[in-house]
C-alpha atoms as a PDB file:
ATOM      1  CA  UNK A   1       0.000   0.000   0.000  1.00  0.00           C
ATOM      2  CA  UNK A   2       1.463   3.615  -0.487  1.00  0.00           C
ATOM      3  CA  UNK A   3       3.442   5.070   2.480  1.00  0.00           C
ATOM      4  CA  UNK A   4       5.692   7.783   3.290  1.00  0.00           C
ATOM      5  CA  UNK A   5       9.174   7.073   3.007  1.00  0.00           C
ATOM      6  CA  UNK A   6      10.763  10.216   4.043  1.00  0.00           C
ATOM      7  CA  UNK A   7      10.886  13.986   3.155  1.00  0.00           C
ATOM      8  CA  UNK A   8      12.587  16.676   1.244  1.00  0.00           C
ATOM      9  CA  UNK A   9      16.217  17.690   2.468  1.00  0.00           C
ATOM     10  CA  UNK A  10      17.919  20.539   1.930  1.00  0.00           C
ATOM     11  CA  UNK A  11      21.868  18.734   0.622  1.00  0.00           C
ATOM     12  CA  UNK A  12      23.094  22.100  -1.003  1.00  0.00           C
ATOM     13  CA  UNK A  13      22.879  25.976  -0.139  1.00  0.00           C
ATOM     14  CA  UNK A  14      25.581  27.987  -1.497  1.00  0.00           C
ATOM     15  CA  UNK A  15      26.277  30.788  -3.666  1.00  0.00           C
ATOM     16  CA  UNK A  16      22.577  30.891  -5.430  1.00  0.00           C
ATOM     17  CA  UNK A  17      22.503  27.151  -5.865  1.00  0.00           C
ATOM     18  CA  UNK A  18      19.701  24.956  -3.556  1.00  0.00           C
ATOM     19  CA  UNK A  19      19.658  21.502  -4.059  1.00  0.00           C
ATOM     20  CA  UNK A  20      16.931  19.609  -2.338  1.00  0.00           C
ATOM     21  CA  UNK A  21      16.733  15.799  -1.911  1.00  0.00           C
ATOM     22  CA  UNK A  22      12.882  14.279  -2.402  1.00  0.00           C
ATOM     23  CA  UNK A  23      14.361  10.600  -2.380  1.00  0.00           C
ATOM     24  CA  UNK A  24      17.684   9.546  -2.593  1.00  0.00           C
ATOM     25  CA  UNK A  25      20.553   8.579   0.099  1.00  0.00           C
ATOM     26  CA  UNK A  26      19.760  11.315   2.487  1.00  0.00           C
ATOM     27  CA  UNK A  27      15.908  12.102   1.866  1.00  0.00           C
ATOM     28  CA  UNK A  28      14.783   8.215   2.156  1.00  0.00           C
ATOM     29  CA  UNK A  29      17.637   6.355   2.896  1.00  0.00           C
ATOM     30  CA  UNK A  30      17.126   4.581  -0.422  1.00  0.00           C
ATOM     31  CA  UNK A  31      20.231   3.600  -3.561  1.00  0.00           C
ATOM     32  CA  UNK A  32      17.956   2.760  -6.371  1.00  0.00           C
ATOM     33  CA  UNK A  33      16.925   6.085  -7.589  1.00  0.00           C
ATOM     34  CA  UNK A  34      17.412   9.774  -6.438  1.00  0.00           C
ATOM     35  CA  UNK A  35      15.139  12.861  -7.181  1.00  0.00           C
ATOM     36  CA  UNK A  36      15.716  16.586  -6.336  1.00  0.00           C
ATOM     37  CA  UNK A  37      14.774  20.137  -6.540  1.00  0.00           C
ATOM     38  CA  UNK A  38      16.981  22.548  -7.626  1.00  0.00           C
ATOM     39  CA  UNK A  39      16.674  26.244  -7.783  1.00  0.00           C
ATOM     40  CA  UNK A  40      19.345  28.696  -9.117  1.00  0.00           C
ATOM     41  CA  UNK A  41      18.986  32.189  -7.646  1.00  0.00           C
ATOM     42  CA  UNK A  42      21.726  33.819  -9.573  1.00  0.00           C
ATOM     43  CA  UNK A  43      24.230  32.897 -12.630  1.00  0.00           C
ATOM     44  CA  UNK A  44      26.871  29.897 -11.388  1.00  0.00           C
ATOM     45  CA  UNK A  45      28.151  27.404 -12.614  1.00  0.00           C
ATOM     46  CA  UNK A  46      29.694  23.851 -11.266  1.00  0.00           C
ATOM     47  CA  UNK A  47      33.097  22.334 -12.483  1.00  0.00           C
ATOM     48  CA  UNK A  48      33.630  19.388 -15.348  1.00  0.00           C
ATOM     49  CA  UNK A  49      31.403  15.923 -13.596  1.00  0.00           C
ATOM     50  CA  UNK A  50      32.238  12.647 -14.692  1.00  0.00           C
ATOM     51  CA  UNK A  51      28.940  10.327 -13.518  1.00  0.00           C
ATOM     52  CA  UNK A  52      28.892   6.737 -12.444  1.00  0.00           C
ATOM     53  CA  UNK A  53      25.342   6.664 -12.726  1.00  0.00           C
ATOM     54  CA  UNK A  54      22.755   7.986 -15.448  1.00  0.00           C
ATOM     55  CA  UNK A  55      21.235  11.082 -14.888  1.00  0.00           C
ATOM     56  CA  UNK A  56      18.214  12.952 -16.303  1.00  0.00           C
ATOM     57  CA  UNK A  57      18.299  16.697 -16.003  1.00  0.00           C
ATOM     58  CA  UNK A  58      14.580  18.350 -16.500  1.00  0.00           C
ATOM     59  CA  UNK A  59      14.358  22.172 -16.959  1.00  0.00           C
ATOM     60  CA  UNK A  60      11.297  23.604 -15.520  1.00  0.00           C
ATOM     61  CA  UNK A  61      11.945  27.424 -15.445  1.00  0.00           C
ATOM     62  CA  UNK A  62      15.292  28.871 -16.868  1.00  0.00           C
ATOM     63  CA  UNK A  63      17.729  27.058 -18.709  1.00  0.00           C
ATOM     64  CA  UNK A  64      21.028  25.591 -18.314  1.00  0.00           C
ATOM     65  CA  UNK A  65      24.151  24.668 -20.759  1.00  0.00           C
ATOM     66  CA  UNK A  66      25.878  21.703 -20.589  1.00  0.00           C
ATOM     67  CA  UNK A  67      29.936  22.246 -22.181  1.00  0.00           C
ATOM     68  CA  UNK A  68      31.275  18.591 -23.057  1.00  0.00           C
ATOM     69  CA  UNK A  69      33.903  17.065 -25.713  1.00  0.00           C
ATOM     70  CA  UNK A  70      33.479  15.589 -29.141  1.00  0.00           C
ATOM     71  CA  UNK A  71      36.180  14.527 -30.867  1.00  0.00           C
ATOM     72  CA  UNK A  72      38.798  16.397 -29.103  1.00  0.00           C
ATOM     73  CA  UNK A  73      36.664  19.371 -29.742  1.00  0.00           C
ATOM     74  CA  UNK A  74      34.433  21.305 -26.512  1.00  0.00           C
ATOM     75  CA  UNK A  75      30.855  21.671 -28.085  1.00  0.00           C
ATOM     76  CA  UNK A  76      28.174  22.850 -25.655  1.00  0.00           C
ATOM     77  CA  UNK A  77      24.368  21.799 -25.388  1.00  0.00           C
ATOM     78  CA  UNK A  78      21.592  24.496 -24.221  1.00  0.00           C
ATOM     79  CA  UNK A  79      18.351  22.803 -21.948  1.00  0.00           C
ATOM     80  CA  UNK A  80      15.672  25.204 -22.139  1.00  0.00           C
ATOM     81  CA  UNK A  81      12.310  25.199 -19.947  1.00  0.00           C
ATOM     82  CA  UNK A  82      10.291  22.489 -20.900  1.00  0.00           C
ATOM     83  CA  UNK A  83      12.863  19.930 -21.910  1.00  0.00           C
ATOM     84  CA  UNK A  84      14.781  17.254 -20.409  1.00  0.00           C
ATOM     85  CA  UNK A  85      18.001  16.067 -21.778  1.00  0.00           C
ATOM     86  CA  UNK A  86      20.235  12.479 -20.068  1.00  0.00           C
ATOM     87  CA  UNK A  87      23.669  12.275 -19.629  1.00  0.00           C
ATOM     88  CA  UNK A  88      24.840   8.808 -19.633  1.00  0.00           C
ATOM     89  CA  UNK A  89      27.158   7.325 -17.074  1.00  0.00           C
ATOM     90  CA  UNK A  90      30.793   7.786 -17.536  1.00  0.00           C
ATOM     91  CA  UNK A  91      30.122  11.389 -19.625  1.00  0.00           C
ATOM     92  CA  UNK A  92      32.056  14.308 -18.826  1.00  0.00           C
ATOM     93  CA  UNK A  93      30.483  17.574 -19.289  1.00  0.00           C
ATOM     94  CA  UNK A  94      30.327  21.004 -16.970  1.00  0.00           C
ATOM     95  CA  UNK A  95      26.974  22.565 -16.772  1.00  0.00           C
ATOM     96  CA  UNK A  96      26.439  26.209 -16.803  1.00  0.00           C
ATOM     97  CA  UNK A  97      23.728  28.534 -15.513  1.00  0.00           C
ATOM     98  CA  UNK A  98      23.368  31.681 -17.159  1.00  0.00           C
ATOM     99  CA  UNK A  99      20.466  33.128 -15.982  1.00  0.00           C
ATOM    100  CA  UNK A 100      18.312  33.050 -13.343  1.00  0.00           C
ATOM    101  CA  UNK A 101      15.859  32.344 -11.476  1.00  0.00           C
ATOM    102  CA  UNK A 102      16.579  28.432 -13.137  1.00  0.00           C
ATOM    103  CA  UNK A 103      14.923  25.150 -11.974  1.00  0.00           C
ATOM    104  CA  UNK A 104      15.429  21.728 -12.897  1.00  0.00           C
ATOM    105  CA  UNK A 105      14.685  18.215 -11.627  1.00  0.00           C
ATOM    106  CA  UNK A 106      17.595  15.901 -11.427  1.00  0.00           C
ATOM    107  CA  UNK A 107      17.125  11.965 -11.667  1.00  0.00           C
ATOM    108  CA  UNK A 108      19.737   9.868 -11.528  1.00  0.00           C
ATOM    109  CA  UNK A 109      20.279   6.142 -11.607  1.00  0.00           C
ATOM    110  CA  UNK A 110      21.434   4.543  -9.401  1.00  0.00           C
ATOM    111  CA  UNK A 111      20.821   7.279  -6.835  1.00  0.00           C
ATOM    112  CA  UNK A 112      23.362  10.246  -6.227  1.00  0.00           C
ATOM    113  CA  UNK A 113      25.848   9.576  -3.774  1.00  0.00           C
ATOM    114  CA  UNK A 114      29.146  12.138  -3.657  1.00  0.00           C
ATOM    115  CA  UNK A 115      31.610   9.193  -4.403  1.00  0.00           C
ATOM    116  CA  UNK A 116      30.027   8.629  -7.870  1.00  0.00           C
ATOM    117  CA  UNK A 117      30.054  12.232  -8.568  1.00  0.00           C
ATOM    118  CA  UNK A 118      33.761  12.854  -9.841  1.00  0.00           C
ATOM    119  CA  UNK A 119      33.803  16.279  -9.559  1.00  0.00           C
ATOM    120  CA  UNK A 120      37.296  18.451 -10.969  1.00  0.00           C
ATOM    121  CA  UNK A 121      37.337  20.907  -8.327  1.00  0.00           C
ATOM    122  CA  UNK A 122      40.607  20.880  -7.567  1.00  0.00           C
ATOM    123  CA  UNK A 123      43.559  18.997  -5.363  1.00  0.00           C
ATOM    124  CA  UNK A 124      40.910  20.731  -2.416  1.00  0.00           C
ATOM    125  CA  UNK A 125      36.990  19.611  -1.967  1.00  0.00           C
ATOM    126  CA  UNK A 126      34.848  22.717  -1.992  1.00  0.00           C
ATOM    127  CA  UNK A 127      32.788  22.573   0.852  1.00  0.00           C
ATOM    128  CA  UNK A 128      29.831  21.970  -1.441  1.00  0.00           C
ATOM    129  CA  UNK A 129      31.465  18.675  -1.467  1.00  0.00           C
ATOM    130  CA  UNK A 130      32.588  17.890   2.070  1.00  0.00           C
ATOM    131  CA  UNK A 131      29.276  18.666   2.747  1.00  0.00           C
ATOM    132  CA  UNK A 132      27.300  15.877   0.586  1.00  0.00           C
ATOM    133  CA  UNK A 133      29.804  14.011   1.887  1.00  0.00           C
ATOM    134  CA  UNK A 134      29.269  14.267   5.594  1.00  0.00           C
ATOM    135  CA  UNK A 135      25.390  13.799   4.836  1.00  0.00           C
ATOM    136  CA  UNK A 136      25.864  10.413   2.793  1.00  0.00           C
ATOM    137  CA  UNK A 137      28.645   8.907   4.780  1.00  0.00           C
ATOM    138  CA  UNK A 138      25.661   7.728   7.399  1.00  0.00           C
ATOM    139  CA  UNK A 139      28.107   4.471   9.050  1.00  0.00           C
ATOM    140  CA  UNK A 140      30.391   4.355   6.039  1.00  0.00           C
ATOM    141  CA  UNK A 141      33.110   6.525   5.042  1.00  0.00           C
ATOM    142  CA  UNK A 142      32.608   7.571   1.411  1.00  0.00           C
ATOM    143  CA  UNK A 143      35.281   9.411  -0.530  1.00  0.00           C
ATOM    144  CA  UNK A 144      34.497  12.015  -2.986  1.00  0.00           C
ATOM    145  CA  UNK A 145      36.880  11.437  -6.302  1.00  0.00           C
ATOM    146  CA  UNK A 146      38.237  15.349  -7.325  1.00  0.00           C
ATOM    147  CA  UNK A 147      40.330  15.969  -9.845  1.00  0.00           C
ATOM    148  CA  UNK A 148      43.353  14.092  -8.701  1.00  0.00           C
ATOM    149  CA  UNK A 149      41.294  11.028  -9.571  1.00  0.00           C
ATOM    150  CA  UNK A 150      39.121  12.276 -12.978  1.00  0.00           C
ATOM    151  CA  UNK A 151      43.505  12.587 -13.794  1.00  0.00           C
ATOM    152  CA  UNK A 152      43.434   9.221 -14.292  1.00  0.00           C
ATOM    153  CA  UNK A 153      43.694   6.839 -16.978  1.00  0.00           C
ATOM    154  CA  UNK A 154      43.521   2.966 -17.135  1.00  0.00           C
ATOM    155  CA  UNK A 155      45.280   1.083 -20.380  1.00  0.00           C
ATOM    156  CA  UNK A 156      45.338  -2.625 -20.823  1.00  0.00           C
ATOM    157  CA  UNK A 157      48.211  -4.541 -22.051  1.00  0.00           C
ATOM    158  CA  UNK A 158      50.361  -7.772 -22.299  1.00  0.00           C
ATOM    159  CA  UNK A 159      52.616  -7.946 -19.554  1.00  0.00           C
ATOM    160  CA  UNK A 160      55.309  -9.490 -21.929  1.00  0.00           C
ATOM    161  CA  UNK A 161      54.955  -6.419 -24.347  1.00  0.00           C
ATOM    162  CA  UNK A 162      55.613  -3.739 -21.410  1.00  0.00           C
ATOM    163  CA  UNK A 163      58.338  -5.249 -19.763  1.00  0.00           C
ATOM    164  CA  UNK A 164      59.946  -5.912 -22.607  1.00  0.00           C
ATOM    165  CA  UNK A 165      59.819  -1.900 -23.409  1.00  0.00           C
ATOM    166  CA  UNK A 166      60.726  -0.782 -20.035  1.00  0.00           C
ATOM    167  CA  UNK A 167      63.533  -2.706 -19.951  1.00  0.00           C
ATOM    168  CA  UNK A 168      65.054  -1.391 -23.349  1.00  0.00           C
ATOM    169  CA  UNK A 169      63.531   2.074 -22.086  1.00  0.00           C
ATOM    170  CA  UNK A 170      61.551   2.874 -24.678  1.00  0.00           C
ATOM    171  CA  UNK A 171      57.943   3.487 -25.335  1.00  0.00           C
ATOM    172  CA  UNK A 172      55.140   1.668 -25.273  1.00  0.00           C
ATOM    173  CA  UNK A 173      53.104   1.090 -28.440  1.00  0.00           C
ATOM    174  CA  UNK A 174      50.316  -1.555 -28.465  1.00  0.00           C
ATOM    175  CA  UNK A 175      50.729  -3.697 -30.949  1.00  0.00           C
ATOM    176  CA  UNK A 176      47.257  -2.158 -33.091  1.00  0.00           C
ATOM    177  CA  UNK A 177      48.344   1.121 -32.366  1.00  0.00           C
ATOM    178  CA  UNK A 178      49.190   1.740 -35.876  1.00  0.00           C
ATOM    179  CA  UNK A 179      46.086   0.417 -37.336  1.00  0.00           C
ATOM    180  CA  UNK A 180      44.086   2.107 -34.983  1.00  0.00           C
ATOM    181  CA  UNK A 181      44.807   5.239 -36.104  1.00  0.00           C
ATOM    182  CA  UNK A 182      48.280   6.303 -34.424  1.00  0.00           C
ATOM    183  CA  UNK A 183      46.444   6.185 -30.903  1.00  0.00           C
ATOM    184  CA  UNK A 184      46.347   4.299 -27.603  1.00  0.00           C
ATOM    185  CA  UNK A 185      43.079   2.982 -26.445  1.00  0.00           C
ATOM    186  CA  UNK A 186      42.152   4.087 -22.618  1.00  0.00           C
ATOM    187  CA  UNK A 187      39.471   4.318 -19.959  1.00  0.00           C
ATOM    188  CA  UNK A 188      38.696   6.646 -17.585  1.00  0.00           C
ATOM    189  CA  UNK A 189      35.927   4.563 -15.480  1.00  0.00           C
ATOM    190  CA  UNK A 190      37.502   1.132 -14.101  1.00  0.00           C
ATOM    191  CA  UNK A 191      33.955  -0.268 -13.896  1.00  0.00           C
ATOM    192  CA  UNK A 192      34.344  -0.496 -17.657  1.00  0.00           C
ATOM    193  CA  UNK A 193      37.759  -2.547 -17.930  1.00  0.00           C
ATOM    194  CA  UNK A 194      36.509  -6.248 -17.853  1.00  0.00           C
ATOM    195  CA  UNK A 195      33.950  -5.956 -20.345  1.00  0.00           C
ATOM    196  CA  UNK A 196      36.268  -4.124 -22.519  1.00  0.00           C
ATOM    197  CA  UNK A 197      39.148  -7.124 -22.094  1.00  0.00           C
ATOM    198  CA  UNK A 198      36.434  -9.028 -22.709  1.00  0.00           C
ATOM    199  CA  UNK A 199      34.841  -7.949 -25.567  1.00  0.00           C
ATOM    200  CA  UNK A 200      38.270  -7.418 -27.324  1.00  0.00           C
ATOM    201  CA  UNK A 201      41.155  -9.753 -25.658  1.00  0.00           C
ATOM    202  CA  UNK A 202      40.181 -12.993 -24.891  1.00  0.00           C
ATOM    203  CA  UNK A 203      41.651 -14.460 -27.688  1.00  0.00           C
ATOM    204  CA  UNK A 204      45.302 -13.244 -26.705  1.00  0.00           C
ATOM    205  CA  UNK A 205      46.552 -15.836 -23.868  1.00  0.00           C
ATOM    206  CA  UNK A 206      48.943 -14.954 -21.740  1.00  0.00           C
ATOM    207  CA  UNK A 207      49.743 -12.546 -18.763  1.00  0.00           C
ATOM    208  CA  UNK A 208      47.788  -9.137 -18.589  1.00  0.00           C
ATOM    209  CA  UNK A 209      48.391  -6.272 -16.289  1.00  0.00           C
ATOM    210  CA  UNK A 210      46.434  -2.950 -16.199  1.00  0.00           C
ATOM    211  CA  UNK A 211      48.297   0.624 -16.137  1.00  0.00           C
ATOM    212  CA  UNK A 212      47.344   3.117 -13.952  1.00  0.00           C
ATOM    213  CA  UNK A 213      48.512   6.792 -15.673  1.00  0.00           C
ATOM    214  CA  UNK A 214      48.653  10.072 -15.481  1.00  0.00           C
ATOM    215  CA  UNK A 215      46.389  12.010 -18.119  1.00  0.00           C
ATOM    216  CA  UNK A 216      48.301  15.405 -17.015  1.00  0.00           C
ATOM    217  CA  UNK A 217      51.958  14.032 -17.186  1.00  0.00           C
ATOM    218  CA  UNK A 218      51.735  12.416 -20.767  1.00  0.00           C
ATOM    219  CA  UNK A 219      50.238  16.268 -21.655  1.00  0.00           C
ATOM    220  CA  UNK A 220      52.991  17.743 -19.899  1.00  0.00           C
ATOM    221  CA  UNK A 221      55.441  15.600 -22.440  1.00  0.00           C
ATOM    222  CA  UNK A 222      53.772  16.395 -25.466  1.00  0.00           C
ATOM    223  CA  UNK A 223      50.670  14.094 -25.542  1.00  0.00           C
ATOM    224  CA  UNK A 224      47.587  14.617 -25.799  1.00  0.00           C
ATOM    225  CA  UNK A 225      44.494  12.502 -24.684  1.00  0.00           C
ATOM    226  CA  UNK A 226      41.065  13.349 -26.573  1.00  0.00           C
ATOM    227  CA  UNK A 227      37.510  11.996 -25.339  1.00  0.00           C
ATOM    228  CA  UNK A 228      36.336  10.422 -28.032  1.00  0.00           C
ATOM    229  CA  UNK A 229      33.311   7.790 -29.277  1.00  0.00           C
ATOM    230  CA  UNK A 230      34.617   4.304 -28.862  1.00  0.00           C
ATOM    231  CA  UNK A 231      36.505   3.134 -32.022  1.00  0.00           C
ATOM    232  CA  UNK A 232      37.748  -0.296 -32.658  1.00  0.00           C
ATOM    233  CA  UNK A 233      41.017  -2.040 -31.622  1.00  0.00           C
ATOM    234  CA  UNK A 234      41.846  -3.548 -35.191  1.00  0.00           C
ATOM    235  CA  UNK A 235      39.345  -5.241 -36.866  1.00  0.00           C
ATOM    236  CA  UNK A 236      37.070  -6.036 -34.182  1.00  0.00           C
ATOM    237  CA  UNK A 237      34.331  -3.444 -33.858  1.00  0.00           C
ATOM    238  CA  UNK A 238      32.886  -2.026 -30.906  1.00  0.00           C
ATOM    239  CA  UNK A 239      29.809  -3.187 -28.824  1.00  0.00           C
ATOM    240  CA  UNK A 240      26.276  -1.443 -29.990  1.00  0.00           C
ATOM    241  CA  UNK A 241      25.949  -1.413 -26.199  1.00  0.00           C
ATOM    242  CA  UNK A 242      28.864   1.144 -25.656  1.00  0.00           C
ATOM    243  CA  UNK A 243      27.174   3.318 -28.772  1.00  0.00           C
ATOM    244  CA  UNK A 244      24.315   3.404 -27.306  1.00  0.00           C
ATOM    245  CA  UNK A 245      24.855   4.176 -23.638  1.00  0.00           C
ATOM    246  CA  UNK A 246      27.330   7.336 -25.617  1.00  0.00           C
ATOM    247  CA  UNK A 247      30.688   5.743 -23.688  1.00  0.00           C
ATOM    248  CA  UNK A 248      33.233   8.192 -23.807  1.00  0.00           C
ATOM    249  CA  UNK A 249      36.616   6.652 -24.387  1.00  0.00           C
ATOM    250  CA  UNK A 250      40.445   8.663 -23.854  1.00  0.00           C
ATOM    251  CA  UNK A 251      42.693   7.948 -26.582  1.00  0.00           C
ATOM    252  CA  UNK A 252      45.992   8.601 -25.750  1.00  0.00           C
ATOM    253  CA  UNK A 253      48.058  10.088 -29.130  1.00  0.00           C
ATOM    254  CA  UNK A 254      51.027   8.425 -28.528  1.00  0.00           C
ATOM    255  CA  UNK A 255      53.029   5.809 -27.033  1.00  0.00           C
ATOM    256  CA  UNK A 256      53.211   5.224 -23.085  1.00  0.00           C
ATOM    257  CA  UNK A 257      56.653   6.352 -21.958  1.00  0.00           C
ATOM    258  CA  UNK A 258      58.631   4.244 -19.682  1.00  0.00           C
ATOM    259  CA  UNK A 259      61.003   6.477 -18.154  1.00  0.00           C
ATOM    260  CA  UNK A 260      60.729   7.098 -14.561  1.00  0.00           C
ATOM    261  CA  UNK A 261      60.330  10.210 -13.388  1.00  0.00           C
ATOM    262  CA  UNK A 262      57.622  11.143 -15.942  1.00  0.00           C
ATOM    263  CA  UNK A 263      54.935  10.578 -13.263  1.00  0.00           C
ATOM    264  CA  UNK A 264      52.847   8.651 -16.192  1.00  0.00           C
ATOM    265  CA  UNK A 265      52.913   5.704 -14.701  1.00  0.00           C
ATOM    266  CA  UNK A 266      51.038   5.630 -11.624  1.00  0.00           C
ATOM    267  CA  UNK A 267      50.574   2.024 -10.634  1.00  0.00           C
ATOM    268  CA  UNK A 268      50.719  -1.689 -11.953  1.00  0.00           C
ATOM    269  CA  UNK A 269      47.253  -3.508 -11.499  1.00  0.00           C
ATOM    270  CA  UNK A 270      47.874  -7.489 -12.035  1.00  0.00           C
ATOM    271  CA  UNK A 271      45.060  -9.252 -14.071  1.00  0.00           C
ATOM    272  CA  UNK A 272      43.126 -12.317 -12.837  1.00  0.00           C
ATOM    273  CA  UNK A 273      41.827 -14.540 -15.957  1.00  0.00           C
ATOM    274  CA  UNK A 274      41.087 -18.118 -16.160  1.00  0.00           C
ATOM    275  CA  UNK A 275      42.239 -20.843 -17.985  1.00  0.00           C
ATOM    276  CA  UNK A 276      40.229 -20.598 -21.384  1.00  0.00           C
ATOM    277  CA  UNK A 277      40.759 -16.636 -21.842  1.00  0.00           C
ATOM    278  CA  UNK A 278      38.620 -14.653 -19.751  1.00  0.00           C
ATOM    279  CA  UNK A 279      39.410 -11.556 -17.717  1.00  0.00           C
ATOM    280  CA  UNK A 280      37.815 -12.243 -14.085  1.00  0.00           C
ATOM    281  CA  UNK A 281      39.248  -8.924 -12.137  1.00  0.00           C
ATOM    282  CA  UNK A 282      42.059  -6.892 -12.178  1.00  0.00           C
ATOM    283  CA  UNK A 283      43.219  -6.400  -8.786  1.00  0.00           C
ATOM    284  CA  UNK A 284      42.870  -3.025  -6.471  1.00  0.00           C
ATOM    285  CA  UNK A 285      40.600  -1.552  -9.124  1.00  0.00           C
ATOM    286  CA  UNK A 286      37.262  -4.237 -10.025  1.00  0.00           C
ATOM    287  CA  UNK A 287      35.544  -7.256  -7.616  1.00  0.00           C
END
């Protein structure tokens, strides 16, 4: 029978921006879906989000503008009153309010929760942050990822093929990376890495390890990583899933340098797969 299940809750009051919670984490103590209420009082704006979630944005009074990248390129998308628009989990994009009074309702799914929200604010949370975090820790610690974390990238490889370039201290080049278009393939969302290995590797046997890099030191040596569409890795094509859902996908322009004290590589993630092929976890980043 219907009940009540909780009530609204102010999360957010800062600088023009109210956000409050009508079900969620902290309004009804529920993870499968969150709604709020939010009302901009004067022009602001929030930094670049990266979602692990999908989230539906409806514009009731006002409008908002969402920046995000396409092909390397910032393009920007305007939500007026009246319209909704979804951004898919694992986008990036920054939205912008230029005027105000603006309105929207925010659903996401699975419901909001700070450590989902990677927000690139910054080696320092905003208070904005701390905040949501102190309300949704409740009796476990959550950790908000800032931009030290969105800095991240994740590259799969043959364990053979990188030692065999750090010991002769040279780059890294996968072996497609030619017919791939003069790229390395990359994720920024770990979630995503087993179904990728899946989807493309499980033919190549042998010892895997997942890299751990820095997005900002290959830039500060000269290259560049553009959030792209998916693209293929040789002649095997990408899933209509990842099309779909609009995965966004870093290619790295270059090789992966090997030289220490580059601060690109960040960390060396071993690969659990079984015996006929299949990636099962890659340990300290998946379950």
């Amino acid at each position: 029978m219907p009940k009540i299940i909780g009530s609204s809750t102010t999360v957010v009051e800062i600088d023009g921006l109210k956000i409050d919670e009508l079900a969620g984490n902290v309004a009804t103590s529920e993870d499968i879906i969150s709604i709020a209420y939010v009302t901009v009082s004067e022009p602001t704006s929030e930094p670049w989000l990266t979602l692990d979630y999908d989230e539906w944005l409806c514009v009731l009074k006002g409008k908002m503008i969402l920046h995000y990248t396409d092909g390397g390129n910032e393009r920007t998308l305007e939500v007026n009153a009246g319209e909704t628009c979804m951004v898919a989990k694992g986008e990036r994009f920054r939205p912008v309010f230029p005027i105000a009074p603006t309105e929207y309702i925010p659903v996401c799914s699975p419901a909001f929760r700070p450590d989902r929200c990677h927000r690139e604010e910054g080696e320092e949370s905003s208070d904005v942050t701390k905040n949501l975090i102190k309300l949704h820790s409740g009796n476990k610690e959550l950790q908000c990822t800032s931009s030290d974390k969105k800095d991240v990238l994740y590259h799969m490889c043959q364990k053979t093929l990188w030692e065999e370039a750090s010991h002769n201290g040279k780059a890294y080049y996968s072996p497609t990376f030619e017919t791939d278009g003069f790229f390395t393939h990359a994720t920024a969302v770990p979630e995503r890495l087993i179904e990728t290995a899946n989807h493309f590797y499980t033919q190549t046997l042998g010892e895997w390890i997942c890299l751990e890099l820095s997005r900002s030191a290959l830039e500060n040596i000269g290259i560049i990583t553009k959030d792209e569409q998916p693209l293929p890795v040789a002649d095997a094509v990408v899933s209509e899933n990842w099309v779909k859902n609009n995965w966004v996908c870093p290619h790295i322009y270059g090789g992966i340098p090997t030289v220490d004290g580059l601060n690109v590589l960040q960390k060396i993630h071993p690969i659990i797969r079984t015996d006929d092929g299949k990636f099962v976890n890659i340990d300290g980043l998946t379950e």
